[in-house]
Protein backbone atom coordinates (compact mmCIF):
# COMPACT_ATOMS: atom_id res chain seq x y z
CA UNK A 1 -63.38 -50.61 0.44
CA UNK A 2 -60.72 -49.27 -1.98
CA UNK A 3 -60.70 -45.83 -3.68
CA UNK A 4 -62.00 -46.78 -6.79
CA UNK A 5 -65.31 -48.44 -5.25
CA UNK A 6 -66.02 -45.86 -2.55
CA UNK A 7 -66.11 -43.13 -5.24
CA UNK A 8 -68.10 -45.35 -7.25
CA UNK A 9 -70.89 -44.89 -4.53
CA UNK A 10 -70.01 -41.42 -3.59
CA UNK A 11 -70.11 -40.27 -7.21
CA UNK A 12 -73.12 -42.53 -7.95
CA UNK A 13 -75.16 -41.73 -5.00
CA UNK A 14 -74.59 -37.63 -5.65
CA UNK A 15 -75.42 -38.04 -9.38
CA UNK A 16 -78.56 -39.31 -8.71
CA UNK A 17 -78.89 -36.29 -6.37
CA UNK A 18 -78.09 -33.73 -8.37
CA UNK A 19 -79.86 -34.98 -11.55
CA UNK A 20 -82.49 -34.89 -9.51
CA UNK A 21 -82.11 -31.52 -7.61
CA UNK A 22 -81.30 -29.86 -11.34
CA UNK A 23 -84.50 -31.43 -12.52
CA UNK A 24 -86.87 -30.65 -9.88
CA UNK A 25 -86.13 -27.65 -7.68
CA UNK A 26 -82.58 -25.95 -9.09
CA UNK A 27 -83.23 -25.46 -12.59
CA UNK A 28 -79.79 -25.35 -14.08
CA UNK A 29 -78.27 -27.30 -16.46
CA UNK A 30 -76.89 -30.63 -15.08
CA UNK A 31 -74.54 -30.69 -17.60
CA UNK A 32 -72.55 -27.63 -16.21
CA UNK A 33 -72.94 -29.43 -12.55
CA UNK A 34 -70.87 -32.32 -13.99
CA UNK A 35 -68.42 -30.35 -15.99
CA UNK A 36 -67.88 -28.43 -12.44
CA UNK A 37 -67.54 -31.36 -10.67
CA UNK A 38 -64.77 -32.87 -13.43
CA UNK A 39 -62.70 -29.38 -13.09
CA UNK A 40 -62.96 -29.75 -9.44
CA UNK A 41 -61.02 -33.03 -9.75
CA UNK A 42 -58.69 -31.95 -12.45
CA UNK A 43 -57.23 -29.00 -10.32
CA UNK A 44 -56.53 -31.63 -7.41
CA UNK A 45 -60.04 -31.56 -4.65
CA UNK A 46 -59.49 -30.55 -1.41
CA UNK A 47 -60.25 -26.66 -0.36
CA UNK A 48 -57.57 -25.74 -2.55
CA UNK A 49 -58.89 -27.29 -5.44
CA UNK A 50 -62.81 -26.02 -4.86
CA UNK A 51 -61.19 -22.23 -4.83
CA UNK A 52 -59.04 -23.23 -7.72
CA UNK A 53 -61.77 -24.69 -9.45
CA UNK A 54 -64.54 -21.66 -8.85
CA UNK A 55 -62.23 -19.13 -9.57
CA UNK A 56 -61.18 -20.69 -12.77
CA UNK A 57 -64.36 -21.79 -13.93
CA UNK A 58 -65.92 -18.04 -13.21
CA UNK A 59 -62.94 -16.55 -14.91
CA UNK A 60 -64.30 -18.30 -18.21
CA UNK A 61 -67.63 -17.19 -17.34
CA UNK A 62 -66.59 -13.45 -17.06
CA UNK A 63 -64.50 -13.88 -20.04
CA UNK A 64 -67.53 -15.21 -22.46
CA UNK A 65 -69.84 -13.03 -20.91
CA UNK A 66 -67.72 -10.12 -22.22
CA UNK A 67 -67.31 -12.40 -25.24
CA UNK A 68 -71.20 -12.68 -25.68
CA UNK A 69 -71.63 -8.90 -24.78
CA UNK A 70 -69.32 -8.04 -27.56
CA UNK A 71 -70.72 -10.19 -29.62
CA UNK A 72 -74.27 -8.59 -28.97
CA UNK A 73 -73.56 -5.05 -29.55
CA UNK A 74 -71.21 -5.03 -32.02
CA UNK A 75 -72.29 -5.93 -36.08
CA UNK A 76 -73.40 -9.93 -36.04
CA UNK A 77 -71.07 -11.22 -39.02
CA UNK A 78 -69.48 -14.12 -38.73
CA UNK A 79 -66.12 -13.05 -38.80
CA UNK A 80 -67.03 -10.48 -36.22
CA UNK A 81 -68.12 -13.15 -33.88
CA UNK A 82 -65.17 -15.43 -34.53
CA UNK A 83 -62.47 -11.99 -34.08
CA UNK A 84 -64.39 -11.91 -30.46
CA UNK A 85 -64.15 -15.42 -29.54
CA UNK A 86 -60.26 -15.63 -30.63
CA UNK A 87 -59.95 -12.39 -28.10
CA UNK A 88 -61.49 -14.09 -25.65
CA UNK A 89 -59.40 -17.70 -25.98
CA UNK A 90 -56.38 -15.48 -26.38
CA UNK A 91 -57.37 -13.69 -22.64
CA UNK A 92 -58.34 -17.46 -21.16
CA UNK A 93 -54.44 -18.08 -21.81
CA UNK A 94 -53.21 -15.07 -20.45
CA UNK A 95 -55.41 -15.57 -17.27
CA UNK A 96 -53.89 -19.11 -16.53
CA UNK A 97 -50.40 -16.91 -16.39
CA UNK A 98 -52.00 -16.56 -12.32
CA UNK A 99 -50.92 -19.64 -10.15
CA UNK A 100 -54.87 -19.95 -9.11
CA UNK A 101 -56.25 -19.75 -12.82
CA UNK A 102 -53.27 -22.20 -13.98
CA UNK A 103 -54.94 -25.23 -15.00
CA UNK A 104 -56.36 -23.54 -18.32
CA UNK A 105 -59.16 -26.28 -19.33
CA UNK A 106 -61.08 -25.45 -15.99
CA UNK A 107 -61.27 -21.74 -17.38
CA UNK A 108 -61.86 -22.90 -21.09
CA UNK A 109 -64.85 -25.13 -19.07
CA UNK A 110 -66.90 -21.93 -17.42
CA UNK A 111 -66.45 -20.08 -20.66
CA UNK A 112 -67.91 -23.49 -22.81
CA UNK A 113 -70.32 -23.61 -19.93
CA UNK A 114 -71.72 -19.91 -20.07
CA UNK A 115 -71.96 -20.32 -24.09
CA UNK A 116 -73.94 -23.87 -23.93
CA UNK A 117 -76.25 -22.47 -20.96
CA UNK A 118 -77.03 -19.30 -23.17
CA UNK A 119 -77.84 -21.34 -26.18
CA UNK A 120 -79.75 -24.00 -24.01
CA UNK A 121 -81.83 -21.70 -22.73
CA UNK A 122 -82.18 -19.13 -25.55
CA UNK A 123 -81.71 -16.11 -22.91
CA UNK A 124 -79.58 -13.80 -24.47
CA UNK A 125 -76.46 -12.45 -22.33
CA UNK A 126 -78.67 -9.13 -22.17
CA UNK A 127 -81.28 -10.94 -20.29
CA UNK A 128 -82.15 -9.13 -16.60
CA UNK A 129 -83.10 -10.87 -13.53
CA UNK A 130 -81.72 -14.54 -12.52
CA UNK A 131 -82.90 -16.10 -15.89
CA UNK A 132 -79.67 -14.24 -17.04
CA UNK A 133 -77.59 -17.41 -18.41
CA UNK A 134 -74.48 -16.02 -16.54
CA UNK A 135 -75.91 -16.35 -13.32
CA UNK A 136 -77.85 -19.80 -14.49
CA UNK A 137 -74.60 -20.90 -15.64
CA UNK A 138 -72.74 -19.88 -12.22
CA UNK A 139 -75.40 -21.15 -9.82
CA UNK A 140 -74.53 -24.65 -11.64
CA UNK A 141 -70.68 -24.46 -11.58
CA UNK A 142 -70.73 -23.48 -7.76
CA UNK A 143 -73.06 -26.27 -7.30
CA UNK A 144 -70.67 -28.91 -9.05
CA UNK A 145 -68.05 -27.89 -7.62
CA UNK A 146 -69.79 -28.62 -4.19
CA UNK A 147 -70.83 -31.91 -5.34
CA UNK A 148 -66.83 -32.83 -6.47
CA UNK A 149 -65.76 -31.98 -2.93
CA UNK A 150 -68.85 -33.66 -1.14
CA UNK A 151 -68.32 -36.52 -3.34
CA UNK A 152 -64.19 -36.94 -2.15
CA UNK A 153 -64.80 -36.05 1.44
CA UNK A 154 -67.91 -38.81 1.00
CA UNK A 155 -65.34 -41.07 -0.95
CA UNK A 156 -62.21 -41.01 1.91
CA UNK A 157 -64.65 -41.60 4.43
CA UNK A 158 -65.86 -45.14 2.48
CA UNK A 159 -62.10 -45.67 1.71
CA UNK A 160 -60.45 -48.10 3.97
CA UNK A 161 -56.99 -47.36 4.26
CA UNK A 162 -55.82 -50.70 4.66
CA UNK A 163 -57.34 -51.68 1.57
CA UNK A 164 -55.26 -49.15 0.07
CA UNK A 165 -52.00 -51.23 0.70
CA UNK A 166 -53.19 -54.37 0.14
């Protein structure tokens, strides 16, 4: 089949899997999964891209958990808050300065991520033991980015190659 159809059933068959998996026995956010498993594409599949894309995605993480640290034990104003974040954007840029954090949005995507999973699950950033939303947040984005490379070695195997040139 072409390349477009066969990752229409990969992708399709491993969403269904890992809505289910995030639903029943890994409780992380699906969400996170998917936004993994779009910044493993973006920064190009392959090995390459699943380092590229875990690296990146936990260099946001680190980067808003520092954020959301700050944020914690510092005065809660507003403008406080929004000093912290702009630190924190300003470091995502200078991080994607490194030819394996280049592609910027997959770092802007773990720090989102790590936000969203500690508002979703109203653990603060404080929070000890593996309901921290960090580690919630990471399981997810390693997970993903398994899925994206399951889901393109699954897809070239359902591609037919003479389809390809027809």
């Amino acid at each position: 089949m072409k390349s477009k159809e066969a990752y229409t059933v990969s992708i399709g068959l491993l969403a269904v899997v890992d809505t289910y998996l995030t639903a029943t026995v890994l409780p992380v956010p699906v969400w996170v999964t998917f936004i993994a498993w779009a910044s493993f594409f973006i920064v190009g599949g392959g090995n390459k891209g699943l380092v590229q894309s875990v690296a990146s995605n936990f260099t946001g993480l680190v980067i808003s958990s520092l954020t959301l640290l700050a944020i914690a034990f510092l005065p809660g104003t507003p403008i406080a808050a929004a000093v912290l974040v702009g630190i924190g954007s300003a470091a995502m840029v200078q991080a994607s300065k490194s030819t394996l954090l280049s592609i910027l949005p997959a770092i802007v995507w773990g720090f989102a991520s790590t936000v969203g999973t500690t508002v979703a699950t109203g653990k603060p950033i404080t929070t000890v033991g593996i309901d921290n939303p960090a580690l919630v947040a990471a399981t997810a984005l390693v997970v993903g980015a398994l899925f994206g490379y399951v889901s393109e070695v699954f897809g070239e195997a359902l591609t037919d190659k003479q389809a390809q040139l027809a």
